[in-house]
N, C-alpha and C. Protein backbone atom coordinates (compact mmCIF):
# COMPACT_ATOMS: atom_id res chain seq x y z
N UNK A 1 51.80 -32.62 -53.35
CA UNK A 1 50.76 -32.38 -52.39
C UNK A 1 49.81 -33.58 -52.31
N UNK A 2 49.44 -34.09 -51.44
CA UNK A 2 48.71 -35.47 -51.02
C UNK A 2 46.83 -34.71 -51.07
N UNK A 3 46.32 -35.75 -52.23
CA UNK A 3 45.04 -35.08 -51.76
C UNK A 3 44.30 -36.11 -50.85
N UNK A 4 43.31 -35.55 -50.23
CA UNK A 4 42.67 -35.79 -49.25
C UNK A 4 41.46 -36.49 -49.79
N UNK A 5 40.69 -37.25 -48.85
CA UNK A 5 40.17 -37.91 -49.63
C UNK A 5 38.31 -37.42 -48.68
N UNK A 6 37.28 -37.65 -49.11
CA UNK A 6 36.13 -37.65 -48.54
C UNK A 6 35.15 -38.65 -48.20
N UNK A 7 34.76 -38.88 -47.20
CA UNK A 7 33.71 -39.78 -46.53
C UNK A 7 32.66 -38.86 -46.67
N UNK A 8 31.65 -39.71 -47.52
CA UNK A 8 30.14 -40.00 -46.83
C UNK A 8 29.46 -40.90 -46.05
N UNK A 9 28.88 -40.15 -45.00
CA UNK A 9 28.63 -40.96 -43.84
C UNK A 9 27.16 -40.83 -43.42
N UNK A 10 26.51 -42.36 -43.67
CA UNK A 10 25.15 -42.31 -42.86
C UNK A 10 25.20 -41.99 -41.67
N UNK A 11 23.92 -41.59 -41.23
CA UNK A 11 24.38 -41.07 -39.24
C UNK A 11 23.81 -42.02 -38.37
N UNK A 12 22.13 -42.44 -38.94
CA UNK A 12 21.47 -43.64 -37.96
C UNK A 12 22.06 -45.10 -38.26
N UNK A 13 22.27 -45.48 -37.61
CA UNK A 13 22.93 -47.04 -37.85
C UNK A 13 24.39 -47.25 -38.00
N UNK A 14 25.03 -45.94 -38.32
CA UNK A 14 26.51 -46.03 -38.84
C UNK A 14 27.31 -45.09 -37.97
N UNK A 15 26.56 -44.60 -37.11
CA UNK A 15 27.61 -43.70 -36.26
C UNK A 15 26.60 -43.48 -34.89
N UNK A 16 25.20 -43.29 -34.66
CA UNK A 16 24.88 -43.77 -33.74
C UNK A 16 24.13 -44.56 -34.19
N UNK A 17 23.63 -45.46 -32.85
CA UNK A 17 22.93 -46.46 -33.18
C UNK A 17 20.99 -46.33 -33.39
N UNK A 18 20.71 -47.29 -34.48
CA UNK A 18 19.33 -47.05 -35.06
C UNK A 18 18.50 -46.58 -33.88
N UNK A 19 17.52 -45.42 -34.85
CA UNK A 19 16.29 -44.92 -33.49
C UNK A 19 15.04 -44.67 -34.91
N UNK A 20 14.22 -45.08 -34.64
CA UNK A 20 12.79 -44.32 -35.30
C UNK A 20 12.99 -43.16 -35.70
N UNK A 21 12.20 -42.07 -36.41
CA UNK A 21 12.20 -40.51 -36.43
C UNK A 21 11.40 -40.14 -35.31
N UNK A 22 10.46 -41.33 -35.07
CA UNK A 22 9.33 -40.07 -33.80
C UNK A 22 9.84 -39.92 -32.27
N UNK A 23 10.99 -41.05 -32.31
CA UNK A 23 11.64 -41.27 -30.73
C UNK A 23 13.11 -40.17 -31.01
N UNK A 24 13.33 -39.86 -32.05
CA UNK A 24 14.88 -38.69 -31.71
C UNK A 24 14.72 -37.65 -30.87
N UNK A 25 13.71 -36.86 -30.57
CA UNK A 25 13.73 -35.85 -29.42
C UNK A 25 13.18 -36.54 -27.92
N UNK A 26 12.92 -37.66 -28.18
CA UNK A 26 12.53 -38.51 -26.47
C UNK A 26 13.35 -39.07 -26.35
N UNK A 27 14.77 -39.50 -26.95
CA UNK A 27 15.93 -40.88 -26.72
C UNK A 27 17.08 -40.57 -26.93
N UNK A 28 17.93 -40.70 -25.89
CA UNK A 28 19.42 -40.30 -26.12
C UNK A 28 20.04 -41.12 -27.47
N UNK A 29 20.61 -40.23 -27.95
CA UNK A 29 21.49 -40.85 -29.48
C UNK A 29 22.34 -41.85 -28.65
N UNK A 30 22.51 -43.03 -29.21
CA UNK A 30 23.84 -43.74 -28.69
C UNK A 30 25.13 -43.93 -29.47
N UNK A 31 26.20 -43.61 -29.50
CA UNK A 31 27.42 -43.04 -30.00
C UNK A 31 27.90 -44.43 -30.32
N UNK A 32 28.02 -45.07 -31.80
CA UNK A 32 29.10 -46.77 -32.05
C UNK A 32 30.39 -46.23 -31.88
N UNK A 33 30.93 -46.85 -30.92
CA UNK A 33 32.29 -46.02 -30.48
C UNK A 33 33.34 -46.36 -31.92
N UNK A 34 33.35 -47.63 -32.49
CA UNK A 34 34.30 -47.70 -33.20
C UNK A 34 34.24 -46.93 -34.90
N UNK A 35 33.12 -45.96 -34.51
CA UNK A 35 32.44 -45.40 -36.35
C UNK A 35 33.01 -43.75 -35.91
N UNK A 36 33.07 -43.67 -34.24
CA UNK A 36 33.55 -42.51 -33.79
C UNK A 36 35.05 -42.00 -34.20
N UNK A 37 35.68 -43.43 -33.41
CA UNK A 37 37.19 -43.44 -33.38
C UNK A 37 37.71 -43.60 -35.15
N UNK A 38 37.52 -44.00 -36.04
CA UNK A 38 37.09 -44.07 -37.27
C UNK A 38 37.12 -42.63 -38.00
N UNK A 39 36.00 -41.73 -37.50
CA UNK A 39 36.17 -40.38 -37.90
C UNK A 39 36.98 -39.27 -37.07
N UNK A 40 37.48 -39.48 -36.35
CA UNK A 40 38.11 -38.92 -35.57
C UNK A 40 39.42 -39.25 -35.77
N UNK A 41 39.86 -40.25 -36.91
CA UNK A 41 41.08 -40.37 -37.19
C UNK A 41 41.18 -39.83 -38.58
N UNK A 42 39.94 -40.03 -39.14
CA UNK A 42 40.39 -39.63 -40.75
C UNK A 42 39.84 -37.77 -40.33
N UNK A 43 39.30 -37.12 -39.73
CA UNK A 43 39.43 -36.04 -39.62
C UNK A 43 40.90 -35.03 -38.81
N UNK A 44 41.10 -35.87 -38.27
CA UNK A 44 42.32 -35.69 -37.47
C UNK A 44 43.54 -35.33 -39.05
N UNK A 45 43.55 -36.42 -40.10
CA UNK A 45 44.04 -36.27 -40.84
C UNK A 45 43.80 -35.64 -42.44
N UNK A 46 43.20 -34.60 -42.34
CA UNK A 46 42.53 -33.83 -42.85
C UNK A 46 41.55 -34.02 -43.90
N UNK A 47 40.55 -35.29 -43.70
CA UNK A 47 39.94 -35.84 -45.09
C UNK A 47 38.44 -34.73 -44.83
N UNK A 48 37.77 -34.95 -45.26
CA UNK A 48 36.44 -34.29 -45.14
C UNK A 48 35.45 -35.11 -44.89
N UNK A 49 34.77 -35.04 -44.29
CA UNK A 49 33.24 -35.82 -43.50
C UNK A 49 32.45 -35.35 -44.52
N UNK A 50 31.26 -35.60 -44.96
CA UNK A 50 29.95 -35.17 -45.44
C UNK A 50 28.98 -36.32 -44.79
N UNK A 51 28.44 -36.12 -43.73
CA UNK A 51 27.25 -36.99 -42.90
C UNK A 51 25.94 -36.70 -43.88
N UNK A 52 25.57 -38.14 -44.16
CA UNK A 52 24.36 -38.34 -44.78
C UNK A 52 23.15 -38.64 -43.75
N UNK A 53 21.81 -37.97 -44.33
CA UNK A 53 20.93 -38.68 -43.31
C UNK A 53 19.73 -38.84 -43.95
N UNK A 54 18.83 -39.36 -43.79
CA UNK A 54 17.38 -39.33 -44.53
C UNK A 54 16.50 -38.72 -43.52
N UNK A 55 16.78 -38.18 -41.92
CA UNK A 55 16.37 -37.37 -40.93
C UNK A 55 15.39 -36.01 -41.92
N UNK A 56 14.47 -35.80 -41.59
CA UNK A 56 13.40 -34.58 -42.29
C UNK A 56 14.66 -33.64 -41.42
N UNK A 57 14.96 -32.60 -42.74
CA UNK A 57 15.34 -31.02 -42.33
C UNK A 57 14.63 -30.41 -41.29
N UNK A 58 13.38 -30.80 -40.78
CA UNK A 58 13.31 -29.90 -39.51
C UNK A 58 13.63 -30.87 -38.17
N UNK A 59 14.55 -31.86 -38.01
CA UNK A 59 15.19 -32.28 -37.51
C UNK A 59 16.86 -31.79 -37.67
N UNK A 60 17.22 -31.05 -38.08
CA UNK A 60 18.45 -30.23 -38.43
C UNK A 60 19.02 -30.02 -36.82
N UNK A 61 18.65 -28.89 -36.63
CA UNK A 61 19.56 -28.48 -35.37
C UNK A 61 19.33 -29.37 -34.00
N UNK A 62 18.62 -30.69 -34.10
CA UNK A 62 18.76 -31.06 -32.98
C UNK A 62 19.99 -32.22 -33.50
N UNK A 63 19.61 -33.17 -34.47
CA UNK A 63 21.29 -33.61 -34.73
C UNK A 63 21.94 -33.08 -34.99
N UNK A 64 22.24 -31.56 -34.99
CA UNK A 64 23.66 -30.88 -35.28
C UNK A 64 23.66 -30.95 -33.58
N UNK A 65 22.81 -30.95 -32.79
CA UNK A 65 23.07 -30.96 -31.20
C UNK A 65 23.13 -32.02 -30.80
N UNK A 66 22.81 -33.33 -31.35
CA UNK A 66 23.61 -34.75 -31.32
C UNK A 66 24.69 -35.02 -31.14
N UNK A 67 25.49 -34.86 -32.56
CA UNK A 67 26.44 -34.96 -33.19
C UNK A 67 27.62 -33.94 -32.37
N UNK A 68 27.31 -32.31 -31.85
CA UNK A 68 28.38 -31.75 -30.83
C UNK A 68 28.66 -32.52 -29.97
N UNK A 69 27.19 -32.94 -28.94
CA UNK A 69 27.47 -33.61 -27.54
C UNK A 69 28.06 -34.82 -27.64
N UNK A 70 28.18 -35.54 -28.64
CA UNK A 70 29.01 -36.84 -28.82
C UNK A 70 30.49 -36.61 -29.70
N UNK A 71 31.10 -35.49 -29.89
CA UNK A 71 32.32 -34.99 -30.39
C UNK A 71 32.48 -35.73 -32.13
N UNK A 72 31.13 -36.04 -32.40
CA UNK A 72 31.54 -36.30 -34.01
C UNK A 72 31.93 -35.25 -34.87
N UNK A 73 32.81 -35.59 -35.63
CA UNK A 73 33.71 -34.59 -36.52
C UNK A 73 33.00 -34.80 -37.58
N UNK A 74 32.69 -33.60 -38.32
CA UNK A 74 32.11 -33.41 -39.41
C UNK A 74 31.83 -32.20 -40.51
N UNK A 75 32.25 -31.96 -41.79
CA UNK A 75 32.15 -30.75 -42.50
C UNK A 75 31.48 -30.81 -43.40
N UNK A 76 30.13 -31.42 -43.52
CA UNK A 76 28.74 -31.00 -43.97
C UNK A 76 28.23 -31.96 -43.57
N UNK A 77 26.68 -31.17 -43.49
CA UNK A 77 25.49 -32.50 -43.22
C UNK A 77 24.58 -32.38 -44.38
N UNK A 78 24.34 -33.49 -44.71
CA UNK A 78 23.15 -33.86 -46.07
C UNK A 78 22.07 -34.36 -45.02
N UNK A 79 20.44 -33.60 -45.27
CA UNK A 79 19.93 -34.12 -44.19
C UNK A 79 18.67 -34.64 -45.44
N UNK A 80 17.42 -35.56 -45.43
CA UNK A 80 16.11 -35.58 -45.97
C UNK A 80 16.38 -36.43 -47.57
N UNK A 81 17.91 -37.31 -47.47
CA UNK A 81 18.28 -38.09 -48.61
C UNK A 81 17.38 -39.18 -48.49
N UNK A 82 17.13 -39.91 -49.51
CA UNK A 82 16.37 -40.78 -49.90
C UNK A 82 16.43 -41.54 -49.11
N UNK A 83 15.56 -42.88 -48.53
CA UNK A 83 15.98 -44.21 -47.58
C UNK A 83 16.21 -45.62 -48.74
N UNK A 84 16.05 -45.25 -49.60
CA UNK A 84 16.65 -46.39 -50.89
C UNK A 84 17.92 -46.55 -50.84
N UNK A 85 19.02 -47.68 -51.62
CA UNK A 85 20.24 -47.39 -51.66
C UNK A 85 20.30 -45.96 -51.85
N UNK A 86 22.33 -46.23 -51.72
CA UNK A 86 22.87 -44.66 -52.19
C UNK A 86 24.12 -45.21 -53.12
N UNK A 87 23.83 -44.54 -53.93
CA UNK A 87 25.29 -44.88 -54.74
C UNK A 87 26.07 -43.85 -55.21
N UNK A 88 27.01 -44.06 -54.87
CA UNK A 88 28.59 -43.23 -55.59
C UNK A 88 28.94 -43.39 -56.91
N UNK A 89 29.20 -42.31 -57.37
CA UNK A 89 29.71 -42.32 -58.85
C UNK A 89 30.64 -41.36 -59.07
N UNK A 90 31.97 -42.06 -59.63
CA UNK A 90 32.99 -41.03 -60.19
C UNK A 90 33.81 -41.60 -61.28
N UNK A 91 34.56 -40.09 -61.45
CA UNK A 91 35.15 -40.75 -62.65
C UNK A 91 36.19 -41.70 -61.72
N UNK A 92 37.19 -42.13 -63.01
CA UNK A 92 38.79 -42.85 -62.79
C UNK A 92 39.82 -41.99 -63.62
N UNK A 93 40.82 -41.72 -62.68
CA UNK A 93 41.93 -40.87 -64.02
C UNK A 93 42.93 -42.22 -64.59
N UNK A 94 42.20 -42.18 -66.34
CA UNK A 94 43.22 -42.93 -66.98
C UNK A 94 45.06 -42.99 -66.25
N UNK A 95 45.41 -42.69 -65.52
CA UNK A 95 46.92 -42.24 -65.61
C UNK A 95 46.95 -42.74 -64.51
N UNK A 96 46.21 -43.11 -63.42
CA UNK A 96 46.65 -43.00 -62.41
C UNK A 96 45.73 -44.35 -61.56
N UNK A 97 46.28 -45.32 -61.64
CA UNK A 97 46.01 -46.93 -61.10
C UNK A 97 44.99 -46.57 -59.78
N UNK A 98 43.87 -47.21 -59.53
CA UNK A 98 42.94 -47.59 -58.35
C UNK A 98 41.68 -46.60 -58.71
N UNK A 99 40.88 -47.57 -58.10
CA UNK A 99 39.08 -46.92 -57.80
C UNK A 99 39.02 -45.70 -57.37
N UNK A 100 38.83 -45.03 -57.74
CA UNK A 100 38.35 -43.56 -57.08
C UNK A 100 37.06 -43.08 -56.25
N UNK A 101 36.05 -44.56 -56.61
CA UNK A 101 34.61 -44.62 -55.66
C UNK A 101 34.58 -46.02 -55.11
N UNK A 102 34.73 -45.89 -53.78
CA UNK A 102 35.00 -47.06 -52.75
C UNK A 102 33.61 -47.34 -51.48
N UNK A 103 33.04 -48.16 -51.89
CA UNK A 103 31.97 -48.19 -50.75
C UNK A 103 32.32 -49.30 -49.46
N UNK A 104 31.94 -48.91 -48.76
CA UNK A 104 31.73 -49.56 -47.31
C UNK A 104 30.52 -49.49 -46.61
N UNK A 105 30.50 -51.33 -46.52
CA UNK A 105 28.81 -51.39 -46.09
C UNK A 105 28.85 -52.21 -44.56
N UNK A 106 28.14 -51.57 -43.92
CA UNK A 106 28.52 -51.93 -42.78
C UNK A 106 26.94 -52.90 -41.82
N UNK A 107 27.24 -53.64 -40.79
CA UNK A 107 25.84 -54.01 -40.30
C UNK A 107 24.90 -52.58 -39.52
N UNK A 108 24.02 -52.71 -39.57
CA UNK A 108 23.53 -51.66 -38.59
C UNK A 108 24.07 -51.75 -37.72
N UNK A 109 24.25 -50.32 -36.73
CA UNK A 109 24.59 -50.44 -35.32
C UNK A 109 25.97 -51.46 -34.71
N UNK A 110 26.85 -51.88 -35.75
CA UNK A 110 28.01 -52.54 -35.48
C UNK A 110 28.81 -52.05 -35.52
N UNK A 111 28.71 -50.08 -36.56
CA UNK A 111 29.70 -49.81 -36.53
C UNK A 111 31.20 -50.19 -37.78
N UNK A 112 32.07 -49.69 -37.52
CA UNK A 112 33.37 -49.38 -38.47
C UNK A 112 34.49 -50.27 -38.35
């Protein structure tokens, strides 16, 4: 059985493009097409999304109304995470060759 693997995914800068917090309910989100096509392939192939955001929780249901109207695929949202780095940590299985925590850093707003 092939396991699947999981993305965490920032949302401002890495899937649409950067906006302030006080302009998200005055400014259309703009969709980086290639961070789209990107998740729309690894969901297509059954990995799991977890969208990260540092967005305040009472910003919740309007990027979950973002994120519909622009067809981003996604199976959880982390919303009110820190704006400091983020770092991944996992184990490695002795037995079994390669990294098990893989980061990808991308420019703002350039996309995947």
């Amino acid at each position: 059985m092939e396991k699947k693997e999981t993305y965490f995914v920032d949302v401002d800068g890495t899937i649409f493009k950067y906006r302030k917090f006080e302009t998200y309910q005055t400014s259309k989100a703009e969709i980086i097409p290639s961070t789209l096509e990107y998740l729309k392939a690894k969901a297509t192939e059954g990995h799991m999304i977890i969208l990260t955001t540092a967005r305040p929780e009472w910003l919740r249901e309007h990027t979950i109304k973002e994120l519909k109207e622009n067809g981003v695929p996604w199976s959880r949202l982390e919303m009110g995470i820190e704006r400091g780095p983020r770092y991944l940590i996992n184990d490695m299985d002795p037995n079994k060759p390669g990294e098990r925590a893989i980061a990808i850093n991308t420019i703002r707003d350039n996309g995947i």
